[in-house]
C-alpha atoms as a PDB file:
ATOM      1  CA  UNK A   1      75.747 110.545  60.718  1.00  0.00           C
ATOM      2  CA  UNK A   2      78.694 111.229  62.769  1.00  0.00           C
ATOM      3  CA  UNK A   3      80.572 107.754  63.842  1.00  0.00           C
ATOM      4  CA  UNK A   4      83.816 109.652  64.817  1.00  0.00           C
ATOM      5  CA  UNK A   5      84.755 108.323  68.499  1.00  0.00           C
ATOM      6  CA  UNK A   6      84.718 111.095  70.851  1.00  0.00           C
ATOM      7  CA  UNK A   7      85.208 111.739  75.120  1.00  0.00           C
ATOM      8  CA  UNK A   8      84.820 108.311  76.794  1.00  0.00           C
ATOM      9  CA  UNK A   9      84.673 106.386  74.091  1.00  0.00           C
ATOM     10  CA  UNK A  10      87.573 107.733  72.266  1.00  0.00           C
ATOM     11  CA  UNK A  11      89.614 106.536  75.700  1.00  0.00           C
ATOM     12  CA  UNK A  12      88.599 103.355  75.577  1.00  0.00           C
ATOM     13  CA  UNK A  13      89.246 102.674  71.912  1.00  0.00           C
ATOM     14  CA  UNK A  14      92.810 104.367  72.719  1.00  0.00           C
ATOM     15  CA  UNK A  15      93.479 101.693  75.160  1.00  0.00           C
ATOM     16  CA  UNK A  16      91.880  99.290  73.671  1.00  0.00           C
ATOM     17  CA  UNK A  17      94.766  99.487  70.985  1.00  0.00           C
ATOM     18  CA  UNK A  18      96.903  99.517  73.349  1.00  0.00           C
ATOM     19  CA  UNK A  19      98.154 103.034  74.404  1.00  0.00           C
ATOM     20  CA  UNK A  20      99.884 102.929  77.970  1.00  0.00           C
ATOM     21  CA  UNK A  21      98.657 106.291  79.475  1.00  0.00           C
ATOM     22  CA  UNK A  22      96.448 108.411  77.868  1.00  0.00           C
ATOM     23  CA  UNK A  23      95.962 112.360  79.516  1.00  0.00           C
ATOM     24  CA  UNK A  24      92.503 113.063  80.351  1.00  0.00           C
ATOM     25  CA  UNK A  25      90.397 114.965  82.175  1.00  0.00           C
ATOM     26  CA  UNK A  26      87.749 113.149  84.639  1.00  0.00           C
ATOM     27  CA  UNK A  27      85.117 113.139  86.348  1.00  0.00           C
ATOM     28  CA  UNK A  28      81.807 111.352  87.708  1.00  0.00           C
ATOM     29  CA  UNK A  29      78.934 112.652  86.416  1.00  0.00           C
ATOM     30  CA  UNK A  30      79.894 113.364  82.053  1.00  0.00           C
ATOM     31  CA  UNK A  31      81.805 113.991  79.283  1.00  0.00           C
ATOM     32  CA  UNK A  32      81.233 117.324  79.370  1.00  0.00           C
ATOM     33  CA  UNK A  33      81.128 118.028  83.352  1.00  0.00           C
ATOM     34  CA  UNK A  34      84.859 116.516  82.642  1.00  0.00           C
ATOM     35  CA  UNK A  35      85.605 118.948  80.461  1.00  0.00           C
ATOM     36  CA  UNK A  36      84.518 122.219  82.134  1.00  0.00           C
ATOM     37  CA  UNK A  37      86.762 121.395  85.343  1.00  0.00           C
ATOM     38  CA  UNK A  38      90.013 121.456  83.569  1.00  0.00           C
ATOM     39  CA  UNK A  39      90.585 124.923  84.472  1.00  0.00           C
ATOM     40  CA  UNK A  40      93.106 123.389  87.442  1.00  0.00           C
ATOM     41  CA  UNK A  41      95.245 120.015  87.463  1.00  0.00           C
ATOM     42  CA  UNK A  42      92.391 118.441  89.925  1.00  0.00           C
ATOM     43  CA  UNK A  43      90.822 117.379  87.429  1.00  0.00           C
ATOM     44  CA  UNK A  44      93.213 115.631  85.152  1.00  0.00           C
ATOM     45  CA  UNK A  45      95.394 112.451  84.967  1.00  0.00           C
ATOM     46  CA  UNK A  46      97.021 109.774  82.693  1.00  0.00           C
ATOM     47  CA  UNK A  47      94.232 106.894  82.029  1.00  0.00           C
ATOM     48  CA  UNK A  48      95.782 103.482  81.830  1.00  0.00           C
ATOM     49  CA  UNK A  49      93.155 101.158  82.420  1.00  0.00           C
ATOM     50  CA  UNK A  50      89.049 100.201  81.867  1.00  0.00           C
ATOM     51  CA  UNK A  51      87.792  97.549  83.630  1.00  0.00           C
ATOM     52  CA  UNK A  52      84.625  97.095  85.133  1.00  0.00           C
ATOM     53  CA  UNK A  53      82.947 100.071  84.033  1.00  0.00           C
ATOM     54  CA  UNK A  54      85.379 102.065  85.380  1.00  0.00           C
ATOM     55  CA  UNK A  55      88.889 104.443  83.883  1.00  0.00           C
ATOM     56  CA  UNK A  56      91.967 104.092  85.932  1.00  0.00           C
ATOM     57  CA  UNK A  57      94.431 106.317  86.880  1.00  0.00           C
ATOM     58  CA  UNK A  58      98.148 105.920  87.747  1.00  0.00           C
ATOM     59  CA  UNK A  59      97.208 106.839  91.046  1.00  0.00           C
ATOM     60  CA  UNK A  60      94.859 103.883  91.392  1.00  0.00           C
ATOM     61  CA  UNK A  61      91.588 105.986  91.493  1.00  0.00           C
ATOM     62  CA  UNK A  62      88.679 105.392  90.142  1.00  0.00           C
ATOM     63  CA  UNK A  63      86.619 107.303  87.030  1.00  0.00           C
ATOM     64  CA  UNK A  64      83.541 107.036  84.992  1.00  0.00           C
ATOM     65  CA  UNK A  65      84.130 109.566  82.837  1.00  0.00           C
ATOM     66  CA  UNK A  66      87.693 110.158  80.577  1.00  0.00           C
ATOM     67  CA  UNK A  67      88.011 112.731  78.160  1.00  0.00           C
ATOM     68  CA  UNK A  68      91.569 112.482  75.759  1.00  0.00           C
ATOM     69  CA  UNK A  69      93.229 115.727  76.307  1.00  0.00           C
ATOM     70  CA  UNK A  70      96.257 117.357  74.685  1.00  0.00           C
ATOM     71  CA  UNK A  71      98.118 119.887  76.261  1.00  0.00           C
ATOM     72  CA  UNK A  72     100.244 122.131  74.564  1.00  0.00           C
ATOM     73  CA  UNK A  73     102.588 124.956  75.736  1.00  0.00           C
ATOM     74  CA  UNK A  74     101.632 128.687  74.497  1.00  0.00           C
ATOM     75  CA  UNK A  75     103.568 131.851  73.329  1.00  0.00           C
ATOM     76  CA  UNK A  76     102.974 135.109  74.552  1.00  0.00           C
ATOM     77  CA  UNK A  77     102.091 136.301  70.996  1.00  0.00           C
ATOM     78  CA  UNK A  78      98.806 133.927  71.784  1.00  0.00           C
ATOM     79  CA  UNK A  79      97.704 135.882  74.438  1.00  0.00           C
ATOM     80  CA  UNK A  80      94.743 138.128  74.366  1.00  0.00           C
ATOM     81  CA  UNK A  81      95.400 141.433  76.562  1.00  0.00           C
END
């Protein structure tokens, strides 16, 4: 069995320990709705707080889902043409 914290939960555990901000992408409905709306920066913001079921975001809205993302820059080399 797989016990490896993952979307959601992974978030909560990250600010649980105590992380200030944690990137994410959000939404409403799941995990995995979060996840396939990335493809613009609607859809993404810095976590800092769970509280009453919900994610927070440093604009003060409200989530119920919050997927840890990482974001890294690319090289052209990694492009497929």
């Amino acid at each position: 069995m797989d016990n490896e914290l993952r979307g959601s939960n992974l978030t909560r555990a990250m600010l649980n320990r105590g992380d200030i901000q944690v990137w994410c992408a959000i939404d409403d409905e799941s995990d995995e709705r979060a996840m396939t709306n990335i493809s613009g920066n609607d859809f993404m913001a810095y976590i800092v707080a769970f509280k009453d079921g919900f994610f927070y975001c440093t604009g003060g809205m409200q989530w119920l889902h919050a997927v840890p993302i990482k974001i890294v820059p690319i090289a052209q080399h990694e492009l497929v043409y």
